[in-house]
Protein backbone atom coordinates (compact mmCIF):
# COMPACT_ATOMS: atom_id res chain seq x y z
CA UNK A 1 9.07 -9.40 -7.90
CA UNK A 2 11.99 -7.98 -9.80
CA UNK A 3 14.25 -5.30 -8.35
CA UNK A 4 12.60 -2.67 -10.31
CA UNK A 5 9.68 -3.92 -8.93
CA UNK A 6 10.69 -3.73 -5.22
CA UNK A 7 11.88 -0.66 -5.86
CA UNK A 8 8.53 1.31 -6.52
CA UNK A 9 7.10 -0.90 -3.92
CA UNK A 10 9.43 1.37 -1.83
CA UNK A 11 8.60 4.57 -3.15
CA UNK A 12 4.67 3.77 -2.66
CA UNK A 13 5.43 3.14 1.06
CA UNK A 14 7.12 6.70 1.20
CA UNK A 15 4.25 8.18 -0.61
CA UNK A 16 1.66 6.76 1.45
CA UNK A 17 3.63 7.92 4.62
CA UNK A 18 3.11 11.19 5.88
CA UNK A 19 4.47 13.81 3.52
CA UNK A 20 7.96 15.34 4.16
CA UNK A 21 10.61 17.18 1.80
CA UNK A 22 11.16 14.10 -0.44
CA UNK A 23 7.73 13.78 -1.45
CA UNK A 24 7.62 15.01 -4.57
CA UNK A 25 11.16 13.91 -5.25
CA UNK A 26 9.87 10.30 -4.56
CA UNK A 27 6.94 10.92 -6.50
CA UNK A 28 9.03 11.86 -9.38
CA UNK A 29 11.29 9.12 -9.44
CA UNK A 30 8.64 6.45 -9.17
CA UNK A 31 6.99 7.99 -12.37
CA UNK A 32 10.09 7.67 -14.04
CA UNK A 33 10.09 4.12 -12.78
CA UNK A 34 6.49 3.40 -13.99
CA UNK A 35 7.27 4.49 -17.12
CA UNK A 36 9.63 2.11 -17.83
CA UNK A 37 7.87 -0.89 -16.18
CA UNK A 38 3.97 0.11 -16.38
CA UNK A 39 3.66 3.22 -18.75
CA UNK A 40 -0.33 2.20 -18.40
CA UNK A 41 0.15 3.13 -14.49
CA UNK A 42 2.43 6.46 -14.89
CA UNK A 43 -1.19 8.64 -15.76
CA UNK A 44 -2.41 8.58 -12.62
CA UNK A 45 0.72 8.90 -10.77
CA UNK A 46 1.34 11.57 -12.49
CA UNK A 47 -1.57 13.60 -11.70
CA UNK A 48 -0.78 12.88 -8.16
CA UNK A 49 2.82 14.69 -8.66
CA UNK A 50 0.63 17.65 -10.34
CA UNK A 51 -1.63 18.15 -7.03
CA UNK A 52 2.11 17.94 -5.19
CA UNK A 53 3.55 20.81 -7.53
CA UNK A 54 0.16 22.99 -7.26
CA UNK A 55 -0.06 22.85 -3.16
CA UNK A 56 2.20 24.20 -0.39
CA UNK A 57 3.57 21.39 1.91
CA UNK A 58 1.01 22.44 4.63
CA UNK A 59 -1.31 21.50 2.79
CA UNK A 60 -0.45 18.69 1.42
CA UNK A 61 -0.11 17.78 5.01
CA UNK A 62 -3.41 19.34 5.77
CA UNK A 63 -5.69 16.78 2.80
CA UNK A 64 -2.93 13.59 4.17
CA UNK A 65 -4.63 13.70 7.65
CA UNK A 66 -8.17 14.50 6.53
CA UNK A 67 -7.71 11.60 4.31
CA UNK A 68 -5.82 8.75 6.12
CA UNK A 69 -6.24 10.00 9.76
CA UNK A 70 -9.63 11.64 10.39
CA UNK A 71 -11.91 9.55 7.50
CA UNK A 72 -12.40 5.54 9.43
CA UNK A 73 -13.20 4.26 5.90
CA UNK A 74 -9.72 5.59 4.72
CA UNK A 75 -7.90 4.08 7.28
CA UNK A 76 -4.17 2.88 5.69
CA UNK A 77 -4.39 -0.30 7.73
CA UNK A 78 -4.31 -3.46 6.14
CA UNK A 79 -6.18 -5.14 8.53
CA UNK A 80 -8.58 -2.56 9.53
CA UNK A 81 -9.93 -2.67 5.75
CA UNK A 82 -10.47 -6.46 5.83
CA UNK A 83 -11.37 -7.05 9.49
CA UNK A 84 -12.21 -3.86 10.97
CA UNK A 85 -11.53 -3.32 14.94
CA UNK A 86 -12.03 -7.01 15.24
CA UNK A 87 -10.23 -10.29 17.00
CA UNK A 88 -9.46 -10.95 13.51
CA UNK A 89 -7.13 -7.41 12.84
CA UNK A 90 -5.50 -8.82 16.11
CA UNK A 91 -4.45 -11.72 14.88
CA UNK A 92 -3.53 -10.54 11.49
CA UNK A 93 -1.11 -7.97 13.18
CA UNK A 94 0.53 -10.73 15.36
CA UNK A 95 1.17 -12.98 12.31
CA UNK A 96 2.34 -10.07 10.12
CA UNK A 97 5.05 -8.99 13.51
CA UNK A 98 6.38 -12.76 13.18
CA UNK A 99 6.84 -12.69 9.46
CA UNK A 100 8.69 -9.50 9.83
CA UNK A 101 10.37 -10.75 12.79
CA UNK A 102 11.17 -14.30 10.62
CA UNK A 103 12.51 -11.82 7.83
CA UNK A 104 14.51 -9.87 10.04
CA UNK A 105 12.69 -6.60 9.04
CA UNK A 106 11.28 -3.97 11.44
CA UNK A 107 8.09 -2.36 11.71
CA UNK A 108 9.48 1.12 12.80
CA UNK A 109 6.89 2.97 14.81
CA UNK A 110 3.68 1.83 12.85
CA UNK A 111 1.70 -0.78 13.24
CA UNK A 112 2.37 -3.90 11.15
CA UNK A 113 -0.13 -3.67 8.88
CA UNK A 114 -0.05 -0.12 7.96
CA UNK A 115 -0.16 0.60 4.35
CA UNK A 116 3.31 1.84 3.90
CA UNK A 117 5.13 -0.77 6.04
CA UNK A 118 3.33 -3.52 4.27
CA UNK A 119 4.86 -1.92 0.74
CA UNK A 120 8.12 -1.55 2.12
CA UNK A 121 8.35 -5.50 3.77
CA UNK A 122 7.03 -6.29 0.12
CA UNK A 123 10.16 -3.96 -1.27
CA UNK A 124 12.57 -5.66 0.20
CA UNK A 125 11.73 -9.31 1.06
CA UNK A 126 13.09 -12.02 -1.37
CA UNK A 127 10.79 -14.80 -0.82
CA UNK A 128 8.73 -14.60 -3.84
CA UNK A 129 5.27 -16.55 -2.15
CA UNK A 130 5.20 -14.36 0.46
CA UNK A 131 5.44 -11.28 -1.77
CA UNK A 132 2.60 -12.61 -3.52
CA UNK A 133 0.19 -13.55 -0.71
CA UNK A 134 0.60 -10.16 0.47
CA UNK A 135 -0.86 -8.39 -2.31
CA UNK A 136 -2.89 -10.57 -3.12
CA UNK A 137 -4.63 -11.77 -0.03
CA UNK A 138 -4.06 -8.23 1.56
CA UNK A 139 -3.01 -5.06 -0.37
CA UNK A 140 -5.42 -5.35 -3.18
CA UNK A 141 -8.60 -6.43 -1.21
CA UNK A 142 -7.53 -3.29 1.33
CA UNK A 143 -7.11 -1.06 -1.74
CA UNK A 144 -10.28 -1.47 -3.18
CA UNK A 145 -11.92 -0.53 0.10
CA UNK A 146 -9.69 2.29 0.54
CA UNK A 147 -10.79 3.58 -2.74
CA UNK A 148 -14.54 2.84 -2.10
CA UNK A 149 -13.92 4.75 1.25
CA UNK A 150 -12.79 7.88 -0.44
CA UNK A 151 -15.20 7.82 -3.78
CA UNK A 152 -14.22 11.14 -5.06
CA UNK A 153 -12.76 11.21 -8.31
CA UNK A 154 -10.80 14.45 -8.02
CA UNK A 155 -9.38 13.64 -5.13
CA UNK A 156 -5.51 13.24 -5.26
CA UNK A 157 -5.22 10.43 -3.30
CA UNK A 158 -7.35 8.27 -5.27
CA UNK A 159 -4.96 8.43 -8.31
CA UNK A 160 -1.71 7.43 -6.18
CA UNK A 161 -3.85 4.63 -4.78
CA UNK A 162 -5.30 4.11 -8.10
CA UNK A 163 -2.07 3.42 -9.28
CA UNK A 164 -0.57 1.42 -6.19
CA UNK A 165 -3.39 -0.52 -6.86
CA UNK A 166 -2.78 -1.06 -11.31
CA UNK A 167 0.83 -1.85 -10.59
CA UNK A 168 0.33 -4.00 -7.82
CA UNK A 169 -2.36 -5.93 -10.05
CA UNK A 170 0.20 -6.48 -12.44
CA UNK A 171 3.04 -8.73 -10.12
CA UNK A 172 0.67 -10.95 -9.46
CA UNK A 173 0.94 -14.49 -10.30
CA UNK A 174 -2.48 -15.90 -11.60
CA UNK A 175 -0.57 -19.54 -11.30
CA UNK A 176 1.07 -19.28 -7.80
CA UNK A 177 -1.01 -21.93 -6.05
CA UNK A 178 -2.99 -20.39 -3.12
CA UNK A 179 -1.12 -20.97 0.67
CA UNK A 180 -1.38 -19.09 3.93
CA UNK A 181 1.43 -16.71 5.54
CA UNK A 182 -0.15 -14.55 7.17
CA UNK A 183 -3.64 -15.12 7.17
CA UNK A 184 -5.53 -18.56 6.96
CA UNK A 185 -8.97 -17.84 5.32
CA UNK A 186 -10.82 -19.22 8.32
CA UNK A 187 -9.30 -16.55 10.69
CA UNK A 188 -10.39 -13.41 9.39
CA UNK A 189 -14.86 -13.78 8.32
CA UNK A 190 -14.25 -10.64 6.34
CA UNK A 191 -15.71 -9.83 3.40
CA UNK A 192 -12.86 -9.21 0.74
């Protein structure tokens, strides 16, 4: 990924963390961003910064946790979309905690394969296969579900995921020969 590209990775971590004052700056700025990079992706970003300047903070808040929190199928856990409450999940977290741990990059206070943290290891991790495996062997397949799970147009998190899930689509490398990180296919019997 380039820097540019890390970069938004970033700001769709912050954005898929639980809203605070910088929200819609963040939003904002990765518009810009997408504009620049992936002016195909900046539409439905952008009507995710409109439902941000049209709602108080509360409730921004308020439609986060109904979302993410209270809704199982919306769940912003990598593994929990490809493995459920499983054995597998388990396993995925403890090989995601030594990449991080081999990258010298902490978790914070979520679990490793939480949506944001994911984005953010992605945004600032150099090693190129890794980056790749990630989205596509995790991210994507997770993002598809968590878009399934929600299934409401209108609904203002399906555009920012909408659009995680376009840009994301496009670092990709259709060449990068398949190899295993995190997740050897025979560990997790999930459908993704």
């Amino acid at each position: 990924m380039t820097v540019a590209q890390q970069t938004l990775c970033r700001h769709f971590a912050d954005l898929l963390s639980y809203p605070d004052s910088a929200t819609r700056e963040t939003a904002a700025a990765c518009v810009a961003l997408l504009r620049e990079l992936r002016p195909e992706v900046d539409e439905p970003l952008t009507g995710f910064v409109n439902f941000l300047d049209s709602h108080q903070p509360a409730r921004v808040e308020e439609i986060f946790t109904a979302t993410f929190d209270l809704q199982p199928a919306c769940h912003p856990y990598v593994g929990y979309q490809l493995c459920g409450e499983s054995q597998q999940r388990t396993m995925f977290l403890i090989k995601l905690q030594q990449l991080y741990n081999q990258h010298g990059f902490t978790a914070g206070t979520e679990l490793p394969d939480h949506l944001s943290t994911m984005l953010r290891f992605i945004g600032t991790v150099a090693d190129h296969d890794c980056q790749q495996e990630l989205v596509s062997d995790g991210l994507l397949p997770a993002l598809e579900k968590l878009l399934q799970g929600l299934d409401q147009g209108d609904h203002p998190y399906v555009e920012l995921l909408s659009a995680l899930r376009i840009f994301l689509t496009g670092t990709v490398d259709c060449r990068a020969k398949p190899f295993s990180v995190i997740r050897p296919k025979e560990t997790c019997s999930c459908s993704t």
